[in-house]
Protein backbone atom coordinates (compact mmCIF):
# COMPACT_ATOMS: atom_id res chain seq x y z
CA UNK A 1 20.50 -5.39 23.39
CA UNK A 2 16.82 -5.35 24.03
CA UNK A 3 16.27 -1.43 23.59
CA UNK A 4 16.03 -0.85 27.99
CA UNK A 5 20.10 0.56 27.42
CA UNK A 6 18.60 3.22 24.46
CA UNK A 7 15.80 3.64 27.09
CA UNK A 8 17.65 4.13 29.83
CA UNK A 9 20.26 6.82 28.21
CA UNK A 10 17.31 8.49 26.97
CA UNK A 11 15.89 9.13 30.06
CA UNK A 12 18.31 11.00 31.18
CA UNK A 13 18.64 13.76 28.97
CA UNK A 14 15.19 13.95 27.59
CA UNK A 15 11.15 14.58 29.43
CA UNK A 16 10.02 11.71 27.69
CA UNK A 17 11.65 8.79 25.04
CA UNK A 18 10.30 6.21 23.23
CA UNK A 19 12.07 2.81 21.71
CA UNK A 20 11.19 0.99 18.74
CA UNK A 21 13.19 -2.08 17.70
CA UNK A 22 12.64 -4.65 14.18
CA UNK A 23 14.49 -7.92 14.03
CA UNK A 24 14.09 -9.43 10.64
CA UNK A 25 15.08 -12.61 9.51
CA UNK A 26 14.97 -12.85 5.53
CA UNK A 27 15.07 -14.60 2.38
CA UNK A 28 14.38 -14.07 -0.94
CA UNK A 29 14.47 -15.89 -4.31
CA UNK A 30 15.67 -14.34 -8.27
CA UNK A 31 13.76 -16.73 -10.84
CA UNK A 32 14.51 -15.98 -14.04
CA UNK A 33 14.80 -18.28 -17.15
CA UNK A 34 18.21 -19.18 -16.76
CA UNK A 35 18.86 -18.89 -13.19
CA UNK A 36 17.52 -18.71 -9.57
CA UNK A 37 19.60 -17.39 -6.60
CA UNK A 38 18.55 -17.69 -3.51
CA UNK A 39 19.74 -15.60 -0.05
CA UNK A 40 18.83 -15.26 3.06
CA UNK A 41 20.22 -12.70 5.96
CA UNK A 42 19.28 -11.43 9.62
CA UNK A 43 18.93 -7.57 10.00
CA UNK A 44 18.31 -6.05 13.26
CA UNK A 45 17.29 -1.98 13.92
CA UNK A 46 16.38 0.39 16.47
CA UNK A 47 14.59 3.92 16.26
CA UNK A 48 14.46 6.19 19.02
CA UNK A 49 11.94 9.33 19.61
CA UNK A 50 12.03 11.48 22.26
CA UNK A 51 10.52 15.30 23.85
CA UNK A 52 12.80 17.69 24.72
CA UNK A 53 12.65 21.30 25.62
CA UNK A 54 8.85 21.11 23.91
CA UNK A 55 10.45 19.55 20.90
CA UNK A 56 10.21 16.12 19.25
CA UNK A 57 13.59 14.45 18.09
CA UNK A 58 13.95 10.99 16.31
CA UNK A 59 16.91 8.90 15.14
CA UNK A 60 17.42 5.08 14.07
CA UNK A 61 20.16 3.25 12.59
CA UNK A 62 20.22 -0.11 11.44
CA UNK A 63 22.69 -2.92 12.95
CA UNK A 64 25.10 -2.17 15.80
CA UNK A 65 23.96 0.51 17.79
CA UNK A 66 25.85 2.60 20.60
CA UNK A 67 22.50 3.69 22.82
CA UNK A 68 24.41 7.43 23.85
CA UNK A 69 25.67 7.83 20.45
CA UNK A 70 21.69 7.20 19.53
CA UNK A 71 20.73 9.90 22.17
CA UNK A 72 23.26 12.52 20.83
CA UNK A 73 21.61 12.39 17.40
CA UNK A 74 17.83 12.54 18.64
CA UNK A 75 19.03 15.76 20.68
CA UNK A 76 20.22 17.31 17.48
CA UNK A 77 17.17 16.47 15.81
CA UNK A 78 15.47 18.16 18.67
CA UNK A 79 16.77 21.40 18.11
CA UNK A 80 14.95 21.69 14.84
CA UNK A 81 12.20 18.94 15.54
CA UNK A 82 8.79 19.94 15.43
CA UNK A 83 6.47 20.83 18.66
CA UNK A 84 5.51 17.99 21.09
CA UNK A 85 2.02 18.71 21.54
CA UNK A 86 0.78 15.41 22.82
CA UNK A 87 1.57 12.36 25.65
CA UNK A 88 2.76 9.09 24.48
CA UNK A 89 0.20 6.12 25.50
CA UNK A 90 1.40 4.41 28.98
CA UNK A 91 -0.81 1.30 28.18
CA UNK A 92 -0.02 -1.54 26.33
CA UNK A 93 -2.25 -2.37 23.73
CA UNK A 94 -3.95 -5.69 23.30
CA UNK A 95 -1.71 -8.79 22.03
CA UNK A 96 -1.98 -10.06 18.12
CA UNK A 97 -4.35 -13.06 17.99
CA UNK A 98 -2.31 -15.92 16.33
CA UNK A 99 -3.26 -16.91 12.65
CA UNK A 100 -2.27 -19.70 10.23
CA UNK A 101 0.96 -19.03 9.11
CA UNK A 102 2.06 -20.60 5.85
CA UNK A 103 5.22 -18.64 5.02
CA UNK A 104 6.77 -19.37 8.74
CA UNK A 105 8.51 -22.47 7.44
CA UNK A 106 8.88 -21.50 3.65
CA UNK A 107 12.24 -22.09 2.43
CA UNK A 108 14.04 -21.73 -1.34
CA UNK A 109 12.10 -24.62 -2.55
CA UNK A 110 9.16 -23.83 -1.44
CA UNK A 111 9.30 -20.51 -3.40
CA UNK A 112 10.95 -21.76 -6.05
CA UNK A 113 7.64 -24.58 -6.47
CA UNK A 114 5.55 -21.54 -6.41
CA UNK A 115 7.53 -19.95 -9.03
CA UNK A 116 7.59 -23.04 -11.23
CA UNK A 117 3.81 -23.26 -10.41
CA UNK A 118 2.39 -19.71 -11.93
CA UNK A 119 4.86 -20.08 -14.68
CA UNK A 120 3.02 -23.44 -15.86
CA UNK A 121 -0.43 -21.48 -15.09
CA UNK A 122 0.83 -18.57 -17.67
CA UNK A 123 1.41 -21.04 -20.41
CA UNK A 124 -1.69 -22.21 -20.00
CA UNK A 125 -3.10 -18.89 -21.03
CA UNK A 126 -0.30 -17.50 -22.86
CA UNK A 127 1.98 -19.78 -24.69
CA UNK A 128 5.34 -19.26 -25.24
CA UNK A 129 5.29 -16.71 -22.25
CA UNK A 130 8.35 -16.42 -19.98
CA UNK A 131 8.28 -15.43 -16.49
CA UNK A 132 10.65 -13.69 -13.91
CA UNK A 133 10.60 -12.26 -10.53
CA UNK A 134 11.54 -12.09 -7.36
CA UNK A 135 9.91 -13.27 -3.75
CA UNK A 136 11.15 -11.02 -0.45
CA UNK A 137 9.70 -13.27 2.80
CA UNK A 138 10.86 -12.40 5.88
CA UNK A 139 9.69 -12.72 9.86
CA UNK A 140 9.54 -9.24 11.62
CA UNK A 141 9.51 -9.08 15.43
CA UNK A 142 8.66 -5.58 16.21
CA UNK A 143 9.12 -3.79 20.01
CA UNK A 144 8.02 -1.20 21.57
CA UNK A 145 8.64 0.71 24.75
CA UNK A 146 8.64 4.00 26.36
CA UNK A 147 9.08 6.14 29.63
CA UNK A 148 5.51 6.06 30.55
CA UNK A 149 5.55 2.27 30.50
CA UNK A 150 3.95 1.05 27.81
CA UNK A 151 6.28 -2.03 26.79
CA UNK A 152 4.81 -4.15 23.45
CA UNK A 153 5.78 -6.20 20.89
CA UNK A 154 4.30 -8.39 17.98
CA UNK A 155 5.69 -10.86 15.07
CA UNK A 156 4.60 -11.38 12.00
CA UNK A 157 5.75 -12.88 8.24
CA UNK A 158 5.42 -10.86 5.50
CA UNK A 159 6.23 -11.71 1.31
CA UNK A 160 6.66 -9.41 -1.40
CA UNK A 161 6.26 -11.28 -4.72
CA UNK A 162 7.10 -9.02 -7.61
CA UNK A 163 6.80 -10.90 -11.42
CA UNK A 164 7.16 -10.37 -14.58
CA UNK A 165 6.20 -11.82 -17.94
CA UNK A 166 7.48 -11.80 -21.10
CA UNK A 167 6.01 -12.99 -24.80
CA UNK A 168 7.41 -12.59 -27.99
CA UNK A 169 4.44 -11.24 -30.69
CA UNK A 170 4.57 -10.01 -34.48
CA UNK A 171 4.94 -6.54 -32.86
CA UNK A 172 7.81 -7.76 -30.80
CA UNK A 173 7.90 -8.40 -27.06
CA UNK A 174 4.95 -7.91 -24.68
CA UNK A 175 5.77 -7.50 -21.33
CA UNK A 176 3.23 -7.46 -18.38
CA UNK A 177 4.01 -7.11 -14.46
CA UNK A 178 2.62 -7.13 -10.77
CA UNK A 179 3.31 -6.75 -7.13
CA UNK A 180 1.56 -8.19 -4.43
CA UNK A 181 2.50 -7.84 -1.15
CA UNK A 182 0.83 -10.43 2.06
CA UNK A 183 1.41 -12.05 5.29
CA UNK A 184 1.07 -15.42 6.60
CA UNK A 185 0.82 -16.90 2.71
CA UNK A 186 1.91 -16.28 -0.83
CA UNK A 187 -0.77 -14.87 -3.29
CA UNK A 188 -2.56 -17.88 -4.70
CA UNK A 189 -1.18 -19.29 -8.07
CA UNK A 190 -4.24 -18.09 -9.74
CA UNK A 191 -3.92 -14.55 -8.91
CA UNK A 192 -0.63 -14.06 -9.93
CA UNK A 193 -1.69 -15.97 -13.42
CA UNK A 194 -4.45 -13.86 -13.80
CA UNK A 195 -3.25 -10.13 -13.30
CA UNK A 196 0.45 -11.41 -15.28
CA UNK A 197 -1.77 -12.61 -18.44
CA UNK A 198 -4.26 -9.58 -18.59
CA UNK A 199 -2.41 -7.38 -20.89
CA UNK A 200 -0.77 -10.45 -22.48
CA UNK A 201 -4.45 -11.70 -23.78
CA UNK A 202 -5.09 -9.68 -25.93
CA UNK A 203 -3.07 -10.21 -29.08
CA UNK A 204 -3.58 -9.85 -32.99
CA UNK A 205 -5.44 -6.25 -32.51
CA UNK A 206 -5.16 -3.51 -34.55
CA UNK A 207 -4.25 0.11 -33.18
CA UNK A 208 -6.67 3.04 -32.73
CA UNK A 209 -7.12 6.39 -30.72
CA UNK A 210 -9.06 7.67 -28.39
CA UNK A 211 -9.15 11.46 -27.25
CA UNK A 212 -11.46 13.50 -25.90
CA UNK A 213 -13.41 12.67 -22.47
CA UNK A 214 -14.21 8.89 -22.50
CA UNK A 215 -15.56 5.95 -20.25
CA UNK A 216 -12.03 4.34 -18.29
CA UNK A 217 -12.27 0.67 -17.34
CA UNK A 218 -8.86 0.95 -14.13
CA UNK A 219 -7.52 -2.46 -13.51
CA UNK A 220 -6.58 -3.04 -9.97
CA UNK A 221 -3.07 -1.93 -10.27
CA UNK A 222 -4.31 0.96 -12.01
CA UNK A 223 -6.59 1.38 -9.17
CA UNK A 224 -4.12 1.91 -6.57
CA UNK A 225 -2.06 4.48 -7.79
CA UNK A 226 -5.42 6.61 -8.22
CA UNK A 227 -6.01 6.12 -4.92
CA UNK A 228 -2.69 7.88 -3.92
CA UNK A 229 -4.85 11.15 -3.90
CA UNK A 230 -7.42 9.30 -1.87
CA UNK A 231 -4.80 8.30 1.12
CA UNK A 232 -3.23 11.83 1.16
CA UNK A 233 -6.75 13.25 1.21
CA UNK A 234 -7.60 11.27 3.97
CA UNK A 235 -4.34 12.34 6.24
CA UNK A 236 -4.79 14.34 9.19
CA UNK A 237 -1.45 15.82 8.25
CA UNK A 238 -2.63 17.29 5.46
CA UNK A 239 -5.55 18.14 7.72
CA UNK A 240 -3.46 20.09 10.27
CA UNK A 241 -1.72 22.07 7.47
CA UNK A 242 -5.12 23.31 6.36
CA UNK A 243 -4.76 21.46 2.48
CA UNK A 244 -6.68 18.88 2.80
CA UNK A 245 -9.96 18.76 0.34
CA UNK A 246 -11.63 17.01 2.84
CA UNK A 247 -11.73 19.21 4.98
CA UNK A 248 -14.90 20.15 6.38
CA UNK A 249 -16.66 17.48 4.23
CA UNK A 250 -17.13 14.73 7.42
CA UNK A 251 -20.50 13.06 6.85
CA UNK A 252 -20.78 14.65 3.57
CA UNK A 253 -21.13 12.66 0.13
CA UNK A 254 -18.13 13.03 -1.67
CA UNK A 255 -17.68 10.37 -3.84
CA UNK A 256 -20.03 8.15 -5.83
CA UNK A 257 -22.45 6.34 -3.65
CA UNK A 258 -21.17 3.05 -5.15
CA UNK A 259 -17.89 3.32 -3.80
CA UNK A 260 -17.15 1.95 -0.05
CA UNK A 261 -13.49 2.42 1.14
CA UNK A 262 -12.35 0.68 4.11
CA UNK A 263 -8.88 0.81 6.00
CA UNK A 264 -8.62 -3.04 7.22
CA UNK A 265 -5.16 -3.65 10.16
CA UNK A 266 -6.55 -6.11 10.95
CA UNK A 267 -7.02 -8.08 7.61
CA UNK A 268 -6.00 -11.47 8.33
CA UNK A 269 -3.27 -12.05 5.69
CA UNK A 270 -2.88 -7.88 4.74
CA UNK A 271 0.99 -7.39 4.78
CA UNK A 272 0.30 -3.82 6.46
CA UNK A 273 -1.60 -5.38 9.04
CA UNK A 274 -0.75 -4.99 12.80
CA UNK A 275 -2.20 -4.77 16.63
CA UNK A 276 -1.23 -1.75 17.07
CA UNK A 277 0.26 1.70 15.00
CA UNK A 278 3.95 2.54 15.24
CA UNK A 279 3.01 4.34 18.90
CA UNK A 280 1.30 1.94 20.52
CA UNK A 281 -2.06 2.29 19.73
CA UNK A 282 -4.45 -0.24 18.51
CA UNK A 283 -5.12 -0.77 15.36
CA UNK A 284 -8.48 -0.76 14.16
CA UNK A 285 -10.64 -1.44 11.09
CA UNK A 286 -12.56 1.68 9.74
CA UNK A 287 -14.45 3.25 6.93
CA UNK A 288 -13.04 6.06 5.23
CA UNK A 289 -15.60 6.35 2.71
CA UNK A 290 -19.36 4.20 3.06
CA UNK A 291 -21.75 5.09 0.19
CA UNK A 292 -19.70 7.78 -0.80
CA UNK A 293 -20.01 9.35 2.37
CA UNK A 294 -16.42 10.68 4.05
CA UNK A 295 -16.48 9.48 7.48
CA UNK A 296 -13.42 10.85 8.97
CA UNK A 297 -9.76 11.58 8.69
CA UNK A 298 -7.04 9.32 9.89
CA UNK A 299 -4.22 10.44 12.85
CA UNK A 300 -1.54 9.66 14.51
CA UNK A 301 -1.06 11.42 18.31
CA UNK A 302 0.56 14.89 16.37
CA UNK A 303 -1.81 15.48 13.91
CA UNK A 304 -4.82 14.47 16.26
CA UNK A 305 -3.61 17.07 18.82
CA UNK A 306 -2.60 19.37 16.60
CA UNK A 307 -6.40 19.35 14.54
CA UNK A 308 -7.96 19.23 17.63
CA UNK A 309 -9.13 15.43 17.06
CA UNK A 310 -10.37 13.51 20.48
CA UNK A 311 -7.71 10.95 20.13
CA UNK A 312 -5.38 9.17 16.98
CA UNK A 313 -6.86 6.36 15.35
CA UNK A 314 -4.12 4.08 15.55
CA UNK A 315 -2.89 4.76 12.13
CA UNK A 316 0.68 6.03 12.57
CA UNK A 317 3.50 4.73 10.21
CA UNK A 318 7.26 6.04 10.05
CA UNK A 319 10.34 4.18 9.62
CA UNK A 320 13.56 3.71 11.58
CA UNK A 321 14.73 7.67 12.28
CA UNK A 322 11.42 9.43 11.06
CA UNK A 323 9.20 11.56 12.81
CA UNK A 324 5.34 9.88 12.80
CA UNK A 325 2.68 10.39 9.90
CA UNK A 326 -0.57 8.93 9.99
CA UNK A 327 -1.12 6.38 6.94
CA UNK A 328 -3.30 3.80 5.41
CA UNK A 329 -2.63 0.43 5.57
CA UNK A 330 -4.76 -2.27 3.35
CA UNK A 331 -7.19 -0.53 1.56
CA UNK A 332 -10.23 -2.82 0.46
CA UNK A 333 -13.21 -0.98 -1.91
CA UNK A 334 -16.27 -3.31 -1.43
CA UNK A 335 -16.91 -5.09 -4.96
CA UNK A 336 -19.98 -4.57 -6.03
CA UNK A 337 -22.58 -8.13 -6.33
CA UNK A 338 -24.10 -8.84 -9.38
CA UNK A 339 -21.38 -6.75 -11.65
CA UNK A 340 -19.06 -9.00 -14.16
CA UNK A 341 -15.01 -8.71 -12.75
CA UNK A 342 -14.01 -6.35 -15.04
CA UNK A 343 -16.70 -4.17 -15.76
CA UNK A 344 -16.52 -3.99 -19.67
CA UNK A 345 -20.04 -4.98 -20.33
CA UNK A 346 -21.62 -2.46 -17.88
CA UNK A 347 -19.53 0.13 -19.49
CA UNK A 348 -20.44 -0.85 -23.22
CA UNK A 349 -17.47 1.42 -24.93
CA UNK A 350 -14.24 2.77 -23.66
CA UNK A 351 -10.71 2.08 -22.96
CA UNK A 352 -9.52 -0.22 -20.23
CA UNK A 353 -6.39 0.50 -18.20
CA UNK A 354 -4.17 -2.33 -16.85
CA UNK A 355 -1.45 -0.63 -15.56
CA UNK A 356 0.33 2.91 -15.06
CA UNK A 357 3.89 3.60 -16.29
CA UNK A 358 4.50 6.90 -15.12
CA UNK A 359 2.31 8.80 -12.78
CA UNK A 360 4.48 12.22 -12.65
CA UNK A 361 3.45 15.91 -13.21
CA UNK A 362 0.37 15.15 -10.61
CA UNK A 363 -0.82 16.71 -6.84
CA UNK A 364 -1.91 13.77 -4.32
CA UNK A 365 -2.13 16.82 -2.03
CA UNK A 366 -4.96 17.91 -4.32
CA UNK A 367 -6.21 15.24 -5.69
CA UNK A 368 -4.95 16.02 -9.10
CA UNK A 369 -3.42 13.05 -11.41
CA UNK A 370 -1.63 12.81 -14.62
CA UNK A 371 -1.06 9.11 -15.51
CA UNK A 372 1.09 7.74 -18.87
CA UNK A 373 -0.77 4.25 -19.20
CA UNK A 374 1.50 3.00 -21.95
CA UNK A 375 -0.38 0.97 -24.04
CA UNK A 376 -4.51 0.58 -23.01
CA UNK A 377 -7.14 -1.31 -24.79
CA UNK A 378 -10.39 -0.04 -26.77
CA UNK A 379 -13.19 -2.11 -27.04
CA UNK A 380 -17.16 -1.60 -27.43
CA UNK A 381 -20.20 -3.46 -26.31
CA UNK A 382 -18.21 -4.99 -23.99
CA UNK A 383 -15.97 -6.26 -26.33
CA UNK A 384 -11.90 -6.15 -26.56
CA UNK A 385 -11.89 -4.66 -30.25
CA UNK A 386 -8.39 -2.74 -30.50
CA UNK A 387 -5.54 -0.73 -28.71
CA UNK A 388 -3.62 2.18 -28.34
CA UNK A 389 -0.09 3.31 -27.15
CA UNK A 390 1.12 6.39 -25.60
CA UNK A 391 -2.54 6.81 -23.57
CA UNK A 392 -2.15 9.67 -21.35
CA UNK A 393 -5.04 10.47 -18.48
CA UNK A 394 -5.80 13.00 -15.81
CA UNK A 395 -8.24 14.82 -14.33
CA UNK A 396 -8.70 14.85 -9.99
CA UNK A 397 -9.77 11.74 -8.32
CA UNK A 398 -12.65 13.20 -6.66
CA UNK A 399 -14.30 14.22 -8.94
CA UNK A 400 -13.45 11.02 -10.71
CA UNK A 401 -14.46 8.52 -7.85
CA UNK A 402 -17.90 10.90 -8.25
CA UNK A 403 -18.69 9.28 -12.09
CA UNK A 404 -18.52 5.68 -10.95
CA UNK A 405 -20.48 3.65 -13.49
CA UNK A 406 -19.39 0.21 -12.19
CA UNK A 407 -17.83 -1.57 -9.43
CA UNK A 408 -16.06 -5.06 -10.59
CA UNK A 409 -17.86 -7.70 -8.72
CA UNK A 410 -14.52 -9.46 -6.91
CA UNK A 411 -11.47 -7.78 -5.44
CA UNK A 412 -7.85 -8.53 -6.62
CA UNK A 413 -4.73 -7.89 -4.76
CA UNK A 414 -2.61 -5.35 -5.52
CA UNK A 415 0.20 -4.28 -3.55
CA UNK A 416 -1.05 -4.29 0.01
CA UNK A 417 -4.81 -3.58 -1.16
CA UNK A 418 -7.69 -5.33 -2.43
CA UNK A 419 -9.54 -3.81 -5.39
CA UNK A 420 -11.78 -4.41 -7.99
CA UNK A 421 -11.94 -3.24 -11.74
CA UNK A 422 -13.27 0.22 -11.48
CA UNK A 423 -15.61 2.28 -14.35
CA UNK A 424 -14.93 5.83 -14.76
CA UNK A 425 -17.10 8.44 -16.36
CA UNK A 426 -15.42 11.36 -18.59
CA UNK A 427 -12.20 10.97 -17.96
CA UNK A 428 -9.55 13.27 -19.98
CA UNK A 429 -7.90 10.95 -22.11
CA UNK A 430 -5.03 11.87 -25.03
């Protein structure tokens, strides 16, 4: 089935319908000390969304798929779907330029060398360090068609390499972790080596405290999961709902004027890249914040209609059986030239973050955070000097992004982003 049969029963019943469809061909790799265990699969799906009686209805299923059986359950969803306000796009959007593609003919071996590869890299830098993990590669053909005529589709390889490591110390073991996710390649070996061995480094330190409002050094990782109040700020969902805290504040300075967010689909090896959004829409790279200044919201065709935008920006995400929300994709902050990677001698005295453990009791609607870092490290002039466990910080990432005393001078992957090491002012810390 090529998605014309869901079309076609769609049609029927329905004003308007639209077809997505994912074929994904898969492996992935479990390295661990002991043993590695490779498997591979094939995993096909199709989502279907569709206007009726002023009403949007969606549905999906993965494998096997009766097209009227597909139909019956978007109709139900219908009946309590939310208002169709807006046309889907009848043209087809512009084909993905082809790009060198390193994971197309990856198999076990290959990722199992890579493995073997950033393990040898850790010892290096932290003997007696043990490493495990787990690599996800797959190649995704996506379609997409609809009753206005649009008919699209794109490839692409994605990897999701998540690792661990472990190191036995006089205070027992020391674990460290990190998840990047790419297309076309693997991270490179020294990437992984570096953000695995960060929080490993630093060993033979004695413990301290710190409480009270302080200077906060974020590691990339750390980073990111700030930046969940940034990329629900930035929704024109939350926009059309009134609760957005940017609202109003286009072309305004926001956040520190050494800050420079950019939403980048079309980053060449970004694993949320694409040609075009989950309607059909093209894709497109954009600032979200340049200087500090907010330059817009993001939408999809609901939320632009809805907020009275001229048009989506090509930024709608949903999975098989979802209704559409407008989302980020790679998110890349600008490092800043002439600033040392991690920022500790710009800040002179602080605590440096290099991961989150727990980021519950916050409000990305708000912008409010609450993170348990676990263990984080103290040091002055620059200097590594001590650590403490149980670190607990929060505050709202506005006004946090708005005390920026440094950005790191290179970007690391995290995730699906690219980030530097970012300096905080007077952040809440117990």
């Amino acid at each position: 089935m090529d998605g014309r049969d869901i079309l076609a029963a769609g049609k029927q019943v329905a004003e308007s319908v639209e077809v997505s469809g994912i074929v994904r061909e898969w492996n992935s790799l479990e390295y661990s000390p002991v043993l590695t265990v490779p498997a591979s699969g094939r995993r096909t799906g199709w989502g279907l969304r569709m206007k009726r009686n002023g009403k949007l209805g969606v549905a999906g299923q993965w494998g096997q798929v009766d097209p009227y059986q597909l139909v019956e359950r978007g109709i139900g969803s219908c009946r309590y779907g939310p208002p169709a306000n807006f046309d889907l796009p009848s043209e087809a959007p512009l084909t993905q330029e082809s790009v060198p593609d390193g994971l197309a003919a990856m198999d076990h071996q290959g990722a199992s060398n890579y493995l073997e590869e950033v393990r040898q890299g850790m010892l290096k830098r932290v003997p007696n360090a043990s490493l495990s993990g787990r690599i996800f590669w797959s190649r995704d053909s996506f379609t997409l068609m609809n009753t206005r005529g649009l008919n699209a589709g794109y490839g692409k390889t994605r990897a999701v390499t998540s690792l661990s490591a472990t190191v036995p110390t006089s205070e027992g073991l020391m674990q460290s972790g990190c998840a990047m996710d790419t297309s076309c390649s693997l991270p490179s070996v020294n990437d992984a080596v570096e953000s695995l061995s960060l929080p490993l480094a630093f060993t033979g330190l004695t413990p301290g405290e710190a409480v009270g409002r302080k200077r906060v050094v974020l590691a990339p990782a750390a980073f990111s999961i700030l930046l969940q109040g940034i990329r629900a700020g930035v929704s024109g969902r939350l926009l059309s709902m009134g609760s957005s805290p940017l609202q109003g504040l286009e072309g305004d300075k926001v956040l520190s004027e050494k800050l420079t967010l950019r939403d980048l689909p079309g980053l060449a090896n970004g694993a949320a890249s694409a040609p075009f959004d989950s309607e059909g829409i093209p894709a497109s790279d954009k600032y979200l914040f340049r200087d500090g200044v907010f330059t817009g919201f993001i939408h999809d065709l609901q939320t632009a209609a809805a907020s009275g935008a001229a048009e989506s920006t090509g930024n709608s995400g949903r999975n098989l059986g979802e209704h559409s929300r407008p989302v980020c994709t790679n998110l890349v902050v600008t490092p800043s030239h002439g600033t040392t990677d991690w920022t500790l001698e710009e800040t002179g005295s602080g605590i440096l973050v290099t991961g989150i453990l727990s980021a519950g009791g916050g409000d990305a609607a708000s912008g409010r955070f609450t993170f348990d870092c676990g263990r984080v490290f103290l040091f002055r002039r620059g200097e590594i000097q001590g650590y403490f466990d149980g670190c607990v910080i929060s505050g709202n990432v506005y006004d946090a992004l708005s005390r920026i005393i440094a950005v790191g001078g290179r970007g690391y992957r995290t995730g699906s982003d690219i980030l530097p090491f970012i300096s905080l002012d007077g952040i809440s810390v117990r």
